[in-house]
Structure formats: structure tokens, C-alpha cells
Protein backbone atom coordinates (compact mmCIF):
# COMPACT_ATOMS: atom_id res chain seq x y z
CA UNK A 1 12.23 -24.34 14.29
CA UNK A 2 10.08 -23.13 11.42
CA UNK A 3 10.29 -21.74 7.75
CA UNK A 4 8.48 -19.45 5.54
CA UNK A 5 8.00 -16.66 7.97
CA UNK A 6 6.19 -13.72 5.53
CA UNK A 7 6.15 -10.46 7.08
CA UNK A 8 4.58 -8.86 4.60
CA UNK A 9 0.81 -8.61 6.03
CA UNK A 10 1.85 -5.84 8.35
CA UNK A 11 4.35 -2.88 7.93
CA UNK A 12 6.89 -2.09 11.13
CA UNK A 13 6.25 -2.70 14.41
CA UNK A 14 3.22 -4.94 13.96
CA UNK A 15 4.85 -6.83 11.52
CA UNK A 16 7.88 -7.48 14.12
CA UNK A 17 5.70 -8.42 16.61
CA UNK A 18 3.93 -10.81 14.38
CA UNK A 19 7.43 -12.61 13.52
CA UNK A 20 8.18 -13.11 17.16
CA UNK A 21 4.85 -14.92 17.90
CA UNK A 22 5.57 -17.54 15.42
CA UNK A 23 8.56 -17.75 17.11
CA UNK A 24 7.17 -18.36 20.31
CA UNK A 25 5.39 -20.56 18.68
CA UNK A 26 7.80 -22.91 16.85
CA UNK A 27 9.71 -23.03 20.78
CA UNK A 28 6.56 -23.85 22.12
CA UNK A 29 5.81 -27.05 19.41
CA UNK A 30 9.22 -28.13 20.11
CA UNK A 31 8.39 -27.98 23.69
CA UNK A 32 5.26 -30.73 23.07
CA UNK A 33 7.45 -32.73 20.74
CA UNK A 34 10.34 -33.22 23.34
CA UNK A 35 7.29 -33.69 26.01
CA UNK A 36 5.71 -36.34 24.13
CA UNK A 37 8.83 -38.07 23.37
CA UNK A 38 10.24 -37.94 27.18
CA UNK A 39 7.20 -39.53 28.28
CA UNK A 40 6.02 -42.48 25.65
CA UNK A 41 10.17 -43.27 25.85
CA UNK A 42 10.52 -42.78 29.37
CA UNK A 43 13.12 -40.25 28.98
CA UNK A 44 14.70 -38.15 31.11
CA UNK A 45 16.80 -35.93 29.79
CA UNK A 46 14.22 -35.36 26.82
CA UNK A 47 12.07 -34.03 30.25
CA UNK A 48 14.77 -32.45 31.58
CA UNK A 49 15.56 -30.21 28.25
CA UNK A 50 12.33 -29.30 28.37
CA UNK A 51 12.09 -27.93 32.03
CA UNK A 52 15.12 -26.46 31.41
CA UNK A 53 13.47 -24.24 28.01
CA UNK A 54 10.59 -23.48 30.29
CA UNK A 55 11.62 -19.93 31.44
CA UNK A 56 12.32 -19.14 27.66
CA UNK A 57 8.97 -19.59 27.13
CA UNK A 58 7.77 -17.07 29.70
CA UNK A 59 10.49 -14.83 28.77
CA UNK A 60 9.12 -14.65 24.97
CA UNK A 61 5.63 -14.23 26.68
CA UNK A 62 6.92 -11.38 28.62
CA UNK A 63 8.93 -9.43 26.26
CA UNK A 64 5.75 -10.22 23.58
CA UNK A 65 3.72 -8.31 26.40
CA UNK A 66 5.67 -5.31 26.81
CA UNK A 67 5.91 -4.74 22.97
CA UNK A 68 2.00 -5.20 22.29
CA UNK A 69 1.48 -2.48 25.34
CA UNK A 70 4.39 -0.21 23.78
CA UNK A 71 2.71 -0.42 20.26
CA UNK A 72 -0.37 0.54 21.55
CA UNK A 73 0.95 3.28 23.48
CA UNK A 74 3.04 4.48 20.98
CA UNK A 75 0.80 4.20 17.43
CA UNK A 76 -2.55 4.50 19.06
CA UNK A 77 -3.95 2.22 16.48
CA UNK A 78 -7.11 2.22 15.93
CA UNK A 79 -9.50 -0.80 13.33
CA UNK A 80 -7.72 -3.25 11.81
CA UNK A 81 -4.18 -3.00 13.40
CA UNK A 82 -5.72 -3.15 17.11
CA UNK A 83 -7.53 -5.61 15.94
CA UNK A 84 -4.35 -7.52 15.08
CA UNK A 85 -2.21 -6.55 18.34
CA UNK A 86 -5.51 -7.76 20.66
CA UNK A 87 -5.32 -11.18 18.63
CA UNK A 88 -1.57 -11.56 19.09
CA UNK A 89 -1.99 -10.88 22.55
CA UNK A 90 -4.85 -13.80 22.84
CA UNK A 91 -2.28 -15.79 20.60
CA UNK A 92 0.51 -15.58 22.96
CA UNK A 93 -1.41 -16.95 25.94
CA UNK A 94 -2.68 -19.95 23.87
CA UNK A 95 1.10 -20.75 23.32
CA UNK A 96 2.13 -19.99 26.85
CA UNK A 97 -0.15 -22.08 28.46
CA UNK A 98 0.35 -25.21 25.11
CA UNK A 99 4.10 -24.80 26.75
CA UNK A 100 2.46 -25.23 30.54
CA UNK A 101 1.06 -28.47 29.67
CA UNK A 102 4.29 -29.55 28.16
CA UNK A 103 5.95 -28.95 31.55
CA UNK A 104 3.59 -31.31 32.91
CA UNK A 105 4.02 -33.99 31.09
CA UNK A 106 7.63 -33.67 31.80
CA UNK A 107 7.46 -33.37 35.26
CA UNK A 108 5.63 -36.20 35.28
CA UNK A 109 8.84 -38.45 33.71
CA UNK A 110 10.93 -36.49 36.43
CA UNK A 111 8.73 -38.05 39.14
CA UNK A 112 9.43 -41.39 37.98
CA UNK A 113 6.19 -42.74 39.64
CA UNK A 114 5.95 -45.24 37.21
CA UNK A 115 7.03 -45.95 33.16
CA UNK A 116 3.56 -46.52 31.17
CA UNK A 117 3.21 -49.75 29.83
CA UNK A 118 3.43 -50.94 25.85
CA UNK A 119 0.01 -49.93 25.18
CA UNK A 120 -0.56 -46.62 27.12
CA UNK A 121 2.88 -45.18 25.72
CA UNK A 122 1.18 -45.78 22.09
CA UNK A 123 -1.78 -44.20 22.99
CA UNK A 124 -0.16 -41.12 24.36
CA UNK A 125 2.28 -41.38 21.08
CA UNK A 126 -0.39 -41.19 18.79
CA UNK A 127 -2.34 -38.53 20.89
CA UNK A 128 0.77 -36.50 21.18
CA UNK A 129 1.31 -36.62 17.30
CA UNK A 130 -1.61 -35.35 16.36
CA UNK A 131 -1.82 -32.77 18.76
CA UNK A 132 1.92 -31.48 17.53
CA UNK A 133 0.36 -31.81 13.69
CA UNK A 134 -2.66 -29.33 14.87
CA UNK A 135 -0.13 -27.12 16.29
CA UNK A 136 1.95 -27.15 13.60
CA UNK A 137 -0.94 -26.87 11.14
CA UNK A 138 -2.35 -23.61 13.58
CA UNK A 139 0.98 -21.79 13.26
CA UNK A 140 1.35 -22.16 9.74
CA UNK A 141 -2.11 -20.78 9.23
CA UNK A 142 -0.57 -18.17 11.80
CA UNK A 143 2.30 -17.44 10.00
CA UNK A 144 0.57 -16.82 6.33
CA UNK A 145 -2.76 -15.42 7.53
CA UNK A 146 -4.54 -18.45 5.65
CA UNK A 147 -8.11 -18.43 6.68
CA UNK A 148 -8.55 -21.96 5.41
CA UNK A 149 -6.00 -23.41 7.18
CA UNK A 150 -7.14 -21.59 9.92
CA UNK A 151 -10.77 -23.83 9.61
CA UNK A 152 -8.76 -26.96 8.76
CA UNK A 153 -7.25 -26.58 12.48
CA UNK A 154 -10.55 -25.93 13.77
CA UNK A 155 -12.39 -29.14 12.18
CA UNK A 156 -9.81 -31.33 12.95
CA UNK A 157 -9.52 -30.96 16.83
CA UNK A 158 -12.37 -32.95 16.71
CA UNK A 159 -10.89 -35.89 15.58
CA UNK A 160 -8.40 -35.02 18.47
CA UNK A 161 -11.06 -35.16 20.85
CA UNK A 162 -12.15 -38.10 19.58
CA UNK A 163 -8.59 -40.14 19.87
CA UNK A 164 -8.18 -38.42 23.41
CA UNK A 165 -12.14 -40.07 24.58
CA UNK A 166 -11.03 -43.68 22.83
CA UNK A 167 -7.39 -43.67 24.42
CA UNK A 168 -8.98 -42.57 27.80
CA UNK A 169 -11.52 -45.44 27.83
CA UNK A 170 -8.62 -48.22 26.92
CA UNK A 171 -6.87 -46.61 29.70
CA UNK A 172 -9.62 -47.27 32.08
CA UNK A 173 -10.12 -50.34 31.08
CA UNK A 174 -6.74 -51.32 31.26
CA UNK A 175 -6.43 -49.51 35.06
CA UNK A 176 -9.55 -52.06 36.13
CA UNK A 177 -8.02 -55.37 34.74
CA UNK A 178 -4.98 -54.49 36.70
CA UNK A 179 -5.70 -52.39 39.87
CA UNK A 180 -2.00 -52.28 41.20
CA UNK A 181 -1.27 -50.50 38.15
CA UNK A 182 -3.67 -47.50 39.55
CA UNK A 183 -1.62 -44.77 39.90
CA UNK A 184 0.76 -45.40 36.29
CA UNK A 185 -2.72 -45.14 35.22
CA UNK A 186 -4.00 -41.93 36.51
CA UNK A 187 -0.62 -40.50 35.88
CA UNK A 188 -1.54 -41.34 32.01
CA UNK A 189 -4.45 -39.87 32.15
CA UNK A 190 -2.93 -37.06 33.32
CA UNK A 191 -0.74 -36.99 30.22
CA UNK A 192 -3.25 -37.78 27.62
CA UNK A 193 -5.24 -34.94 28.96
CA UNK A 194 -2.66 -32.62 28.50
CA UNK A 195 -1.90 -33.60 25.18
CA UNK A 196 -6.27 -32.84 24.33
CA UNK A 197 -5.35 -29.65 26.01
CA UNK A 198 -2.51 -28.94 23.60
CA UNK A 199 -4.87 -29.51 20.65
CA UNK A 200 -7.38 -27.00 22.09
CA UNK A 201 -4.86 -24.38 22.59
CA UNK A 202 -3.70 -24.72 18.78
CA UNK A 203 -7.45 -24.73 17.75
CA UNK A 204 -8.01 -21.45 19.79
CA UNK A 205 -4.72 -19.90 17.76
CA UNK A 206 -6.68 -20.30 14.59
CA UNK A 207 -9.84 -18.96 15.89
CA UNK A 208 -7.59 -15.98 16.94
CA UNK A 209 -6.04 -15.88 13.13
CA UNK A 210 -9.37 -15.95 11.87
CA UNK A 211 -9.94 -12.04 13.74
CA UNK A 212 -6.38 -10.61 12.27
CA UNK A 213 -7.57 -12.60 9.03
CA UNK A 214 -10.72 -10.51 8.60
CA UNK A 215 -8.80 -7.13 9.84
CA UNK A 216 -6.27 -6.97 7.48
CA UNK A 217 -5.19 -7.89 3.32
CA UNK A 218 -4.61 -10.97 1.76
CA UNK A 219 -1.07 -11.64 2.39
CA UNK A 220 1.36 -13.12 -0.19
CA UNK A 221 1.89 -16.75 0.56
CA UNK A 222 4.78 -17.74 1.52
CA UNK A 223 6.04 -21.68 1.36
CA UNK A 224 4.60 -24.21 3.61
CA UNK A 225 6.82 -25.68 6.77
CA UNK A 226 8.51 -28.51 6.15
């Protein structure tokens, strides 16, 4: 799901546990892909697969628990390393909850209230792009330790926000020329809200990178995803 883990930042058991949140991670951003995908092509098995991933998800969030707790039970670590383990714990959560909102948008294709018109499914296409490309972007920063990258994630959820506020209002818009259409609408809105969701989850992973950034040394970087 993704390339150029680099373990090299942290020795042993804090380096494992580092490995398995990117892990997480790339499960997670599949998660929003198939999401995305299910809902701008109406697709139900696409919504299915990912319903069906779901308990992975909180099984990596589990297990992810239980090691942080053993680590700190075990190694007692004090400074930078806690430091690390407390920001791989807030890490996990952001991802856990990124995969919640995926489930939603899902469920909402399993519903089959209503398929979103030409224009709506763009929107939510386009919204659901970038917000995969700001995950992406945060778990490559993740992965590396790169505190730039890191910032990159952070300035561009804006732009996010910004898409999410524009496709909201041509949703509204689009709801009041057409009031039958009510409920496809608010179901969208539902969707394209998630997706703005998504994007703040992956812009809270870098803020969390930016604490085990400033704990730690440079690590060697590794290559970028592709």
C-alpha cells in the first residue's frame, strides 16, 4: 500500500511500532480511496470492500494500543522516545477515525437513498482527491520524519477547506433549484463533509510528526511513495 518505509529514526521496539502506524496508515488511505470511488461511481461493492476492511482497521488500532502501553511499561522511557510513543498514539486515532469517515461514506452507497447527480459526483471526486493527496502527503512526511512535508500538509488543508466551502455552496444551490432532489442532496453533503474531515485528520498527523520531529535525529531519507 506504500513504499519507502525507513526505520532507521528509532532503534527496536519504537522503531516497530513506528512501521506499523504507517501501515495503518496506507489501509486507512486505501480505505478513503475505495470510499470516494464507491460513492462518485455509485458502487457497491467498492462500499461493500470497504465495510468489510473496517474491523481491520480497529484491529491495527487495537493491537497499536497494547504495544504503545507495553513499551511504556516495559522501557520506561523517558524525553524524546515518550515523546515519540505519545505522538504515535495521537497518530493512530487521527487514522482510526480518517477510516470512520470512510465507513460513512460507504454506508451511505449501501443505503441506496439516492445516486448523486453529474455534478455533485464531480464535486465529491475532486474533494475526495485531494483529501487522499493530503493523506498521502501526511504519511509520507510520517514515514521519513520530514518536517517540511509535515508544513506542506498543514498549508494545504486550506485549500481543502476551501474546495469543501465552494462544492458545499453549488450543492445548495443545486438542492434549491430542484427541491425533490432534497435528500440526494443532504446525503452529499454528508459525504463532502466527510471527505473535509479526512483532510483534517491527515493535517492533525503532521502536526503530530512535527512533536516526534523535534524529539528525535534527522533521519536518513528514504524514497518518496509512488
Amino acid at each position: 500500500m506504500l513504499e519507502g518505509h525507513t526505520a532507521r529514526s528509532f532503534d527496536g521496539a519504537l522503531s516497530s511500532l513506528h512501521v506499523h502506524v504507517i501501515e495503518m496508515g496506507g489501509l486507512v488511505l486505501d480505505q478513503v480511496r475505495e470510499a470516494t470511488r464507491a460513492y462518485t461511481d455509485w458502487d457497491t461493492q467498492c462500499a461493500e470492500r470497504v465495510i468489510a476492511r473496517e474491523p481491520a482497521i480497529n484491529a491495527y488500532e487495537a493491537r497499536l494500543d497494547d504495544a504503545q502501553l507495553t513499551l511504556i511499561a516495559r522501557r520506561q522511557p523517558v524525553a524524546s522516545d515518550l515523546k515519540a510513543i505519545i505522538a504515535m498514539s495521537r497518530a493512530v486515532a487521527e487514522l482510526e477515525r480518517a477510516g470512520d469517515e470512510a465507513k460513512k461514506i460507504a454506508r451511505t452507497v449501501l443505503r441506496l437513498g439516492g445516486r448523486p447527480g453529474p455534478a455533485t459526483s464531480r464535486d465529491a471526486r475532486h474533494l475526495g482527491q485531494l483529501a487522499v493527496d493530503l493523506l498521502r502527503l501526511s504519511l509520507e512526511a510520517f514515514d521519513v520524519l520530514d518536517a517540511a512535508l509535515a508544513a506542506e500538509v498543514i498549508a494545504r488543508d486550506h485549500d481543502l477547506d476551501a474546495e469543501y466551502g465552494a462544492g458545499l455552496r453549488r450543492l445548495l444551490t443545486r438542492a434549491m433549484e430542484d427541491p425533490r432532489h432534497f435528500d440526494v442532496a443532504l446525503d452529499a453533503a454528508f459525504v463532502l463533509k466527510s471527505l473535509e474531515r479526512i483532510g483534517d485528520h491527515a493535517r492533525n498527523l503532521a502536526r503530530h510528526l512535527l512533536s516526534i520531529r523535534t524529539a528525535g535525529p534527522h533521519p536518513a531519507q528514504s524514497k518518496r511513495m509512488i
